[in-house]
PDB file of N, CA and C in Angstrom:
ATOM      1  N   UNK A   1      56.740 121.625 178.022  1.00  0.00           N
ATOM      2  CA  UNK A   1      57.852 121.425 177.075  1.00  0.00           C
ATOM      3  C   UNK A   1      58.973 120.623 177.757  1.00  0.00           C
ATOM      4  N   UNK A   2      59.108 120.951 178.791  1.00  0.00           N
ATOM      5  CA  UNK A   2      60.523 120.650 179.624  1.00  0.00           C
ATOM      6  C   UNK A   2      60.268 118.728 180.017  1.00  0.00           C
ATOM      7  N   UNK A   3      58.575 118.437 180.275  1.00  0.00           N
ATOM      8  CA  UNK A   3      58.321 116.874 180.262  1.00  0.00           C
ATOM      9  C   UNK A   3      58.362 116.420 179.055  1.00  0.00           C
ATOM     10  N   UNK A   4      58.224 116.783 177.936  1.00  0.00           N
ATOM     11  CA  UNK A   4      58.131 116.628 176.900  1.00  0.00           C
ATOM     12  C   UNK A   4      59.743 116.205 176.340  1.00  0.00           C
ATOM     13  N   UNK A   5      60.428 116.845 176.278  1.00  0.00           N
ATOM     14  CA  UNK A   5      61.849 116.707 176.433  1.00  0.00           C
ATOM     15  C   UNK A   5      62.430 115.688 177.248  1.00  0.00           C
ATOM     16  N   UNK A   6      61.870 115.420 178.466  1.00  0.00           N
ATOM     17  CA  UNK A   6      62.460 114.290 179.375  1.00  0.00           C
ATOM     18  C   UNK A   6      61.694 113.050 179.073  1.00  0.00           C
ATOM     19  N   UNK A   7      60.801 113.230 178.620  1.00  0.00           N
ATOM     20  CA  UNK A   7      60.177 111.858 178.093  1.00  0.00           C
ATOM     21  C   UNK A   7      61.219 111.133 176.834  1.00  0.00           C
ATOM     22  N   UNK A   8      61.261 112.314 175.935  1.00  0.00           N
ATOM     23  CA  UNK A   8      61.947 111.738 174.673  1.00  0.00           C
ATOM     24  C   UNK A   8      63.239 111.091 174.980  1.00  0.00           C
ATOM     25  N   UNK A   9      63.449 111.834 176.033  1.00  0.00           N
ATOM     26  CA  UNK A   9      65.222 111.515 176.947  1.00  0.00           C
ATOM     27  C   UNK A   9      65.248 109.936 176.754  1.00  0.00           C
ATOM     28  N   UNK A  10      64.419 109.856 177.592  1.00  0.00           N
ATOM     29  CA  UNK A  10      64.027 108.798 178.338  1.00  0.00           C
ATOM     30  C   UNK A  10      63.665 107.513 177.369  1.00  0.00           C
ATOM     31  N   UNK A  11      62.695 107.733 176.487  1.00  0.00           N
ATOM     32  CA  UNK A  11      63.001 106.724 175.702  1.00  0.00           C
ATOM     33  C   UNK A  11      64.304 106.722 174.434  1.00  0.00           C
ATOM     34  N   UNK A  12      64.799 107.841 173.898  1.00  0.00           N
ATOM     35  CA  UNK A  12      65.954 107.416 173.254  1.00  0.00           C
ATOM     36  C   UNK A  12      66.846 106.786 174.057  1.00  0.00           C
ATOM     37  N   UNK A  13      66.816 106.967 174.949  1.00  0.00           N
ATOM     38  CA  UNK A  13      68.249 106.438 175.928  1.00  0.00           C
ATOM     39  C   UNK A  13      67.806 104.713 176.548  1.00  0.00           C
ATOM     40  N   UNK A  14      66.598 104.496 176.371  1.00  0.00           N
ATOM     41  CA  UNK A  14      65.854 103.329 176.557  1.00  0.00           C
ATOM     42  C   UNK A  14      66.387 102.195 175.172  1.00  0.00           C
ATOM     43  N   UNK A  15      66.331 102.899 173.941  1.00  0.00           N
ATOM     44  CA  UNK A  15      66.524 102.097 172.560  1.00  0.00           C
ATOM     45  C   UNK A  15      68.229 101.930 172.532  1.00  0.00           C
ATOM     46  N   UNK A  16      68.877 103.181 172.933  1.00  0.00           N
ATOM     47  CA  UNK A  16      70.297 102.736 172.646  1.00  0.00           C
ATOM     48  C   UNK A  16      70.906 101.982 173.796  1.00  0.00           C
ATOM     49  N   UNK A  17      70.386 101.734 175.159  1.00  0.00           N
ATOM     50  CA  UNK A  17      70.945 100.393 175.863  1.00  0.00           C
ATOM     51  C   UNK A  17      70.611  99.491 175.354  1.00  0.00           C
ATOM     52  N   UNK A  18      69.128  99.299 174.914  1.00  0.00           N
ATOM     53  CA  UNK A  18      68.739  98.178 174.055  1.00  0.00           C
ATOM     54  C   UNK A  18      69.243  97.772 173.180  1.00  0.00           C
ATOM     55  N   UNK A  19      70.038  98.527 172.439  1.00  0.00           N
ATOM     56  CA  UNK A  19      70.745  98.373 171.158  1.00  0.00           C
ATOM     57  C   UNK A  19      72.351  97.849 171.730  1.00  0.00           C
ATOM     58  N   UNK A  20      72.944  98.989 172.504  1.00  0.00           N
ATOM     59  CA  UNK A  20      74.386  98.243 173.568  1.00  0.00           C
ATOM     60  C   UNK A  20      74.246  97.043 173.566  1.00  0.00           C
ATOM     61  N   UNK A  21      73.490  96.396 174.755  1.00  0.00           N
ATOM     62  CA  UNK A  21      73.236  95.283 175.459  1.00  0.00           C
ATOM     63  C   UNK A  21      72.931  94.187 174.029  1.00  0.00           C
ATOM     64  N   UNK A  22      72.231  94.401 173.410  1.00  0.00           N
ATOM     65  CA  UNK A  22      72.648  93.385 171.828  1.00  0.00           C
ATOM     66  C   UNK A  22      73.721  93.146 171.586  1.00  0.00           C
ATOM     67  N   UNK A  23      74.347  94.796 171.479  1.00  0.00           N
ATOM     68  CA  UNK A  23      75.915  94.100 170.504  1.00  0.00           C
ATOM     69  C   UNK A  23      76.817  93.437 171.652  1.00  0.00           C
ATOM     70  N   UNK A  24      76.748  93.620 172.964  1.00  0.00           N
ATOM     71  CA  UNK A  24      77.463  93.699 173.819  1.00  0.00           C
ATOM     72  C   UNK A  24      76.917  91.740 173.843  1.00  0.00           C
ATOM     73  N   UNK A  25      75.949  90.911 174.103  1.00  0.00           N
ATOM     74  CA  UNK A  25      75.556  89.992 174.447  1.00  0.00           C
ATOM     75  C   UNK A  25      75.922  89.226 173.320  1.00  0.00           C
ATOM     76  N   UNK A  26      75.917  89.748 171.415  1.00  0.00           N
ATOM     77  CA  UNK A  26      76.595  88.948 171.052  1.00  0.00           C
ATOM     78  C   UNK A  26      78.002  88.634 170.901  1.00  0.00           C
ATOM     79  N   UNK A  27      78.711  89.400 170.900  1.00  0.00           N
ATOM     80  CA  UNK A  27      79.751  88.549 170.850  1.00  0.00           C
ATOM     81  C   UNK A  27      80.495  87.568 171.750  1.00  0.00           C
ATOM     82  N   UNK A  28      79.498  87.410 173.109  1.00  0.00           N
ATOM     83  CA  UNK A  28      79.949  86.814 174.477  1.00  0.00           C
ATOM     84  C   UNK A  28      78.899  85.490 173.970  1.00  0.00           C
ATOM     85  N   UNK A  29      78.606  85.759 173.668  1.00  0.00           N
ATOM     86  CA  UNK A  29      77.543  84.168 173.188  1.00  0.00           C
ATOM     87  C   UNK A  29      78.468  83.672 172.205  1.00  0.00           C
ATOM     88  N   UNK A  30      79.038  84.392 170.626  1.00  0.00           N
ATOM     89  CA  UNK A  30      79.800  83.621 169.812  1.00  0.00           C
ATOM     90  C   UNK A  30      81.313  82.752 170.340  1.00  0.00           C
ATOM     91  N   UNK A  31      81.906  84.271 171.080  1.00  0.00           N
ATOM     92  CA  UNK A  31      83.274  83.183 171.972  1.00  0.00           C
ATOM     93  C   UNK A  31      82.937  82.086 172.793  1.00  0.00           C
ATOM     94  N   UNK A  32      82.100  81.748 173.494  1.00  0.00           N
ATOM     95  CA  UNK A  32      81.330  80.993 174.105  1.00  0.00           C
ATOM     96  C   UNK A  32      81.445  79.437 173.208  1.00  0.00           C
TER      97      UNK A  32
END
């Protein structure tokens, strides 16, 4: 249970940098 749990960790926290690093990259590309 307890890997099971750290897996899921692990990828939710994988999708929402992924998601950061988007919003974060566009608006440094539009001022640009």
């Amino acid at each position: 249970m307890v890997t099971l749990f750290v897996v899921s960790t692990v990828v939710v926290y994988g999708f929402v940098m992924k998601y950061v690093l988007q919003n974060v990259t566009k608006p440094a590309q539009s001022t640009k």
